[in-house]
N, C-alpha and C. Protein backbone atom coordinates (compact mmCIF):
# COMPACT_ATOMS: atom_id res chain seq x y z
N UNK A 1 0.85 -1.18 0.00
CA UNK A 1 0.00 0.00 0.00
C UNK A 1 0.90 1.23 0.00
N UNK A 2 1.12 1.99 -0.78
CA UNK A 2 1.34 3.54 -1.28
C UNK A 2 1.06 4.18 -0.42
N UNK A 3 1.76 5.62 0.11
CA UNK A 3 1.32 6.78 0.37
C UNK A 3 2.22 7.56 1.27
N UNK A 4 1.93 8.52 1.77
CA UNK A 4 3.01 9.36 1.97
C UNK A 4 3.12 9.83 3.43
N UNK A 5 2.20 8.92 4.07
CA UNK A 5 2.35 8.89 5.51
C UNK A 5 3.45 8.29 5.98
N UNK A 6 4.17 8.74 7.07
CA UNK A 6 5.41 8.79 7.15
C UNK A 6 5.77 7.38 8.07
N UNK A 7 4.69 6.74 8.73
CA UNK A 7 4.66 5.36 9.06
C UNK A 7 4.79 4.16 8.48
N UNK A 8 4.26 4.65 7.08
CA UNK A 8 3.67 4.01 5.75
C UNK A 8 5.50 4.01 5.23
N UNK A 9 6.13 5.11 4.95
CA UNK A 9 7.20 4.97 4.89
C UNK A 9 8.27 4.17 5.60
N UNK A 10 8.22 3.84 6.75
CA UNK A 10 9.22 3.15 7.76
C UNK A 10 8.94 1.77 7.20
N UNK A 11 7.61 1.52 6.70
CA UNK A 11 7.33 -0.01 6.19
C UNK A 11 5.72 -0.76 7.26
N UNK A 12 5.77 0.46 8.33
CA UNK A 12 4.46 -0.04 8.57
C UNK A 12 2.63 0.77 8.31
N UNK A 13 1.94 0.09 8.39
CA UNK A 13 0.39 1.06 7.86
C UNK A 13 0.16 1.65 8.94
N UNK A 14 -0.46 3.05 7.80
CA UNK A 14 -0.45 4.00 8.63
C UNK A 14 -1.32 3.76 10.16
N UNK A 15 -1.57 4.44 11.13
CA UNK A 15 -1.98 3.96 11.94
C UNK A 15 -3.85 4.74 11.26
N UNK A 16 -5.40 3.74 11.65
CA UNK A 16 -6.51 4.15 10.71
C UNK A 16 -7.29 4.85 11.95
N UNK A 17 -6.96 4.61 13.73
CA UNK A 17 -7.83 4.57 14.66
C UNK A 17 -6.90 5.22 15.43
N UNK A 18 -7.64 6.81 16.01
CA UNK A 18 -6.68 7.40 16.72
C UNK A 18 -7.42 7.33 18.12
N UNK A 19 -6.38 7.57 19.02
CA UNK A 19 -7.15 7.87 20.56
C UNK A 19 -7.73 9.13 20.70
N UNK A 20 -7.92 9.19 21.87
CA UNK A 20 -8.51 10.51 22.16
C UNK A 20 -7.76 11.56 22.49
N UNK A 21 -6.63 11.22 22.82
CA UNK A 21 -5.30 12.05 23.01
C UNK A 21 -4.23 12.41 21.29
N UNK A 22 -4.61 11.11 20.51
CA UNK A 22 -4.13 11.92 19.45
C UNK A 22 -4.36 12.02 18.27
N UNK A 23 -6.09 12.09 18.55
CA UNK A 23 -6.42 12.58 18.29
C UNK A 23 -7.08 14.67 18.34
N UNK A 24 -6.57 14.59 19.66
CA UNK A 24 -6.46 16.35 20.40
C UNK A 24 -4.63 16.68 19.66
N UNK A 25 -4.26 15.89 19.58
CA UNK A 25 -2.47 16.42 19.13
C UNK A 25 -2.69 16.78 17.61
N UNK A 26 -3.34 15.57 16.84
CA UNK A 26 -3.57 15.69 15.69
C UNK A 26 -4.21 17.15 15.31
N UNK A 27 -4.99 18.10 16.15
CA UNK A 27 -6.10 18.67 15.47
C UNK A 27 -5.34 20.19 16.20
N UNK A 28 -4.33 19.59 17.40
CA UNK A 28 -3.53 20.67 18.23
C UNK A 28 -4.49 21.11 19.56
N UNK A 29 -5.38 20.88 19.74
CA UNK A 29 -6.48 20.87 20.85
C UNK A 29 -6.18 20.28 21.65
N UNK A 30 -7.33 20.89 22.83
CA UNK A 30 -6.96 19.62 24.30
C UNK A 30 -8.00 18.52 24.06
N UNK A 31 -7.84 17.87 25.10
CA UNK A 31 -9.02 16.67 25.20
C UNK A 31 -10.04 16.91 25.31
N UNK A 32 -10.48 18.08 25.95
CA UNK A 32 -11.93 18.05 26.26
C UNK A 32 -12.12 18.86 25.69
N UNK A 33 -11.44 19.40 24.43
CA UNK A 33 -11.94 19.87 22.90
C UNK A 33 -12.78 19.26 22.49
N UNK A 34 -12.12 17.35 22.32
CA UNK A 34 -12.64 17.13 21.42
C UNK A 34 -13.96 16.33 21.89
N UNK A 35 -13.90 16.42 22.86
CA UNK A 35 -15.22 15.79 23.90
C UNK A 35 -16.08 16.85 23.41
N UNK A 36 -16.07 17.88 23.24
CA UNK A 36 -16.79 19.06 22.62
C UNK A 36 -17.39 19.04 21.58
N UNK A 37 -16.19 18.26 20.62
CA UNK A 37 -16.26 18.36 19.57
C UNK A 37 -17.62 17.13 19.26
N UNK A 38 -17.30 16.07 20.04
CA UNK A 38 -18.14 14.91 19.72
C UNK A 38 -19.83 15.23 19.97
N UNK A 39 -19.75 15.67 21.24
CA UNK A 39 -21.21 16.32 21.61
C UNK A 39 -22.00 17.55 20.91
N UNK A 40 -21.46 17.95 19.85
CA UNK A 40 -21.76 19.19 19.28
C UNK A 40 -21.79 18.50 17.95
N UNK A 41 -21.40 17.51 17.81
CA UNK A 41 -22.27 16.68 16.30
C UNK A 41 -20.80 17.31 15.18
N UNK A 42 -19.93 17.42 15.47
CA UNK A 42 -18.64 18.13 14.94
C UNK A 42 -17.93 17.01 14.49
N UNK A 43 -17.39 15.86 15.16
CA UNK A 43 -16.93 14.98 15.22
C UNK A 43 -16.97 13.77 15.38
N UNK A 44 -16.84 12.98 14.81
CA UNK A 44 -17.56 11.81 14.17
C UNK A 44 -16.65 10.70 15.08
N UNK A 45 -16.69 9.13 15.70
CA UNK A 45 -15.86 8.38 16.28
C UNK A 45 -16.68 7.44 16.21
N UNK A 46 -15.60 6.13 16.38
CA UNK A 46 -15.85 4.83 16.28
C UNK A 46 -16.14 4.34 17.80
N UNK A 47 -17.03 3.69 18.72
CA UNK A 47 -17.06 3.00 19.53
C UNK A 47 -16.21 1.27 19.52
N UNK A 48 -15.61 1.41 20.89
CA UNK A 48 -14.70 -0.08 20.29
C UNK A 48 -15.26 -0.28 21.56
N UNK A 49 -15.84 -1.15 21.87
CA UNK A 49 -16.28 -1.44 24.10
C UNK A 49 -16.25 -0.50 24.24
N UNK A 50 -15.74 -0.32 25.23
CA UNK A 50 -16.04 0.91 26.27
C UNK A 50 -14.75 2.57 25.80
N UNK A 51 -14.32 2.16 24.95
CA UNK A 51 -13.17 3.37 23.98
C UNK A 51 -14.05 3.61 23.13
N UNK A 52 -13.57 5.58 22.82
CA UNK A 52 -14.03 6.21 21.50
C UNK A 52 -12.40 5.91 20.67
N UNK A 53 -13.06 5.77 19.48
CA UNK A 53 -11.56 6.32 18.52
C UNK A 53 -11.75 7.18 17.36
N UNK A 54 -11.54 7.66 16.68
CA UNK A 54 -11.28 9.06 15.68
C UNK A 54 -10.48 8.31 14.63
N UNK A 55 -11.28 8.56 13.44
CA UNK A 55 -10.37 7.32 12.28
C UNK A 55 -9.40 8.87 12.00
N UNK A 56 -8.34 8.17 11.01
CA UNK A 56 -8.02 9.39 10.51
C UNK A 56 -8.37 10.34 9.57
N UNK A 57 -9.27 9.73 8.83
CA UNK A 57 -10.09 9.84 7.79
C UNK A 57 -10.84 11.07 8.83
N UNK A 58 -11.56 10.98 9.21
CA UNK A 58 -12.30 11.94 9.34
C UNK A 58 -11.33 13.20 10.31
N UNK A 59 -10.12 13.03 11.08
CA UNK A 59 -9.14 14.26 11.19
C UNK A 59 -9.23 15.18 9.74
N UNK A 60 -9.06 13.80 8.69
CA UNK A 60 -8.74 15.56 7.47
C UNK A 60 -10.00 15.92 6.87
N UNK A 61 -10.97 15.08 7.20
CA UNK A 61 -12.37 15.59 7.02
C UNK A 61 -13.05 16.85 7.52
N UNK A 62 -13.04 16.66 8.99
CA UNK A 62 -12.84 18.06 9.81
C UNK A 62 -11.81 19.29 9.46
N UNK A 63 -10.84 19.21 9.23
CA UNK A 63 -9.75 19.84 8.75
C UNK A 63 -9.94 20.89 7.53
N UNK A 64 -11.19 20.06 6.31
CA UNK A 64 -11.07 20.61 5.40
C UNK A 64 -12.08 21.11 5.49
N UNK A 65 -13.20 20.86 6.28
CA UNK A 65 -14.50 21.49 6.61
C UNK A 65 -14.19 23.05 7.23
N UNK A 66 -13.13 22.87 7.63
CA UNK A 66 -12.87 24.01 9.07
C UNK A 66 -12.08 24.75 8.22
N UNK A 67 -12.17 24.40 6.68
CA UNK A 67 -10.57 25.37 6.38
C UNK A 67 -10.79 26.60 5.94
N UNK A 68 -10.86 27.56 6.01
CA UNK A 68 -11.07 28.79 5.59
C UNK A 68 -10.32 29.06 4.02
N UNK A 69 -10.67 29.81 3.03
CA UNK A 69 -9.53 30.22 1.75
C UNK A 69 -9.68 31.82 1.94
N UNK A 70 -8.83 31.82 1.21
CA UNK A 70 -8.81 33.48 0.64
C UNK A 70 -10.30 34.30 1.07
N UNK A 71 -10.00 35.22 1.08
CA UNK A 71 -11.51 36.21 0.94
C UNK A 71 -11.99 36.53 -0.04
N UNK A 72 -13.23 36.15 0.04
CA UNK A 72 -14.14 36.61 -1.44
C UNK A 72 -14.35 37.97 -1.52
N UNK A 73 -14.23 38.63 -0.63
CA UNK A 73 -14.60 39.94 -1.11
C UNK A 73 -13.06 40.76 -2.11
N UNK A 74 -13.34 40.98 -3.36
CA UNK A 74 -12.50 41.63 -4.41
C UNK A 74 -12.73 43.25 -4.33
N UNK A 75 -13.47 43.62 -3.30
CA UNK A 75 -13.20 44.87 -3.48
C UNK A 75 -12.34 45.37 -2.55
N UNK A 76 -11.67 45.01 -2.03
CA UNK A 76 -10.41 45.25 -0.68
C UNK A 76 -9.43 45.07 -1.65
N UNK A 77 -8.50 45.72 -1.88
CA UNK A 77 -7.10 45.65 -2.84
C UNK A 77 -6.18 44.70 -1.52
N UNK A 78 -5.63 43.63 -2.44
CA UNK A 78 -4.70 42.52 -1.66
C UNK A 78 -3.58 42.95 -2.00
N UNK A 79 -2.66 43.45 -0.98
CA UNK A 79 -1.19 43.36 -1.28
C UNK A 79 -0.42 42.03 -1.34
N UNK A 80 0.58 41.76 -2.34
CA UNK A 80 1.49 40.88 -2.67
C UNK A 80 2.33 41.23 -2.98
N UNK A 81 3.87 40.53 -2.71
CA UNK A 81 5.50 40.64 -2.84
C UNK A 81 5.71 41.00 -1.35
N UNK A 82 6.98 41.69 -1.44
CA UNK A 82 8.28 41.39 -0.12
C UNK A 82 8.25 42.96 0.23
N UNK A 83 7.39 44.03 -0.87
CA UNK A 83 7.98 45.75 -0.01
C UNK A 83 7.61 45.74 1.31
N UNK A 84 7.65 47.05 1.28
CA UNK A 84 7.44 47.49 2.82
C UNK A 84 6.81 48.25 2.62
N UNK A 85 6.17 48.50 1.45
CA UNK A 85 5.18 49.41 1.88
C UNK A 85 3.52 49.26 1.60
């Protein structure tokens, strides 16, 4: 299996089921972020017994949901390059 996860590289798969701890590292949050996150319908997890887990799949799911781009508004003039002024 291919890809560019850096586990995946050493020769083992990537890891698919994160904890709850890193899953908060993954996202840079604390824990009871993401306890937040789960109760607020934000964040999606797997029940295993009595453990939640966080695939990774849905880390960059959230990620790209949450991602902000550029500003649409074109009537604000955007500066670009290195001046100073």
């Amino acid at each position: 299996m291919a890809g560019n996860d850096a586990g995946e590289a050493r020769g083992r798969p990537a890891k698919r089921l994160l904890t709850i701890v890193e899953a908060a590292e993954a996202l840079s949050v604390s824990r009871s972020s993401i306890y937040r996150l789960f109760d607020a319908g934000q964040l999606a997890w797997v029940q295993i017994g009595s453990c939640r887990r966080v695939t990774a799949t849905e880390i960059d799911r959230f990620i790209a949901a949450h991602t902000e781009g550029f500003p649409t508004d074109v009537s604000r003039p955007v500066a670009v390059g290195y001046g100073n002024g």
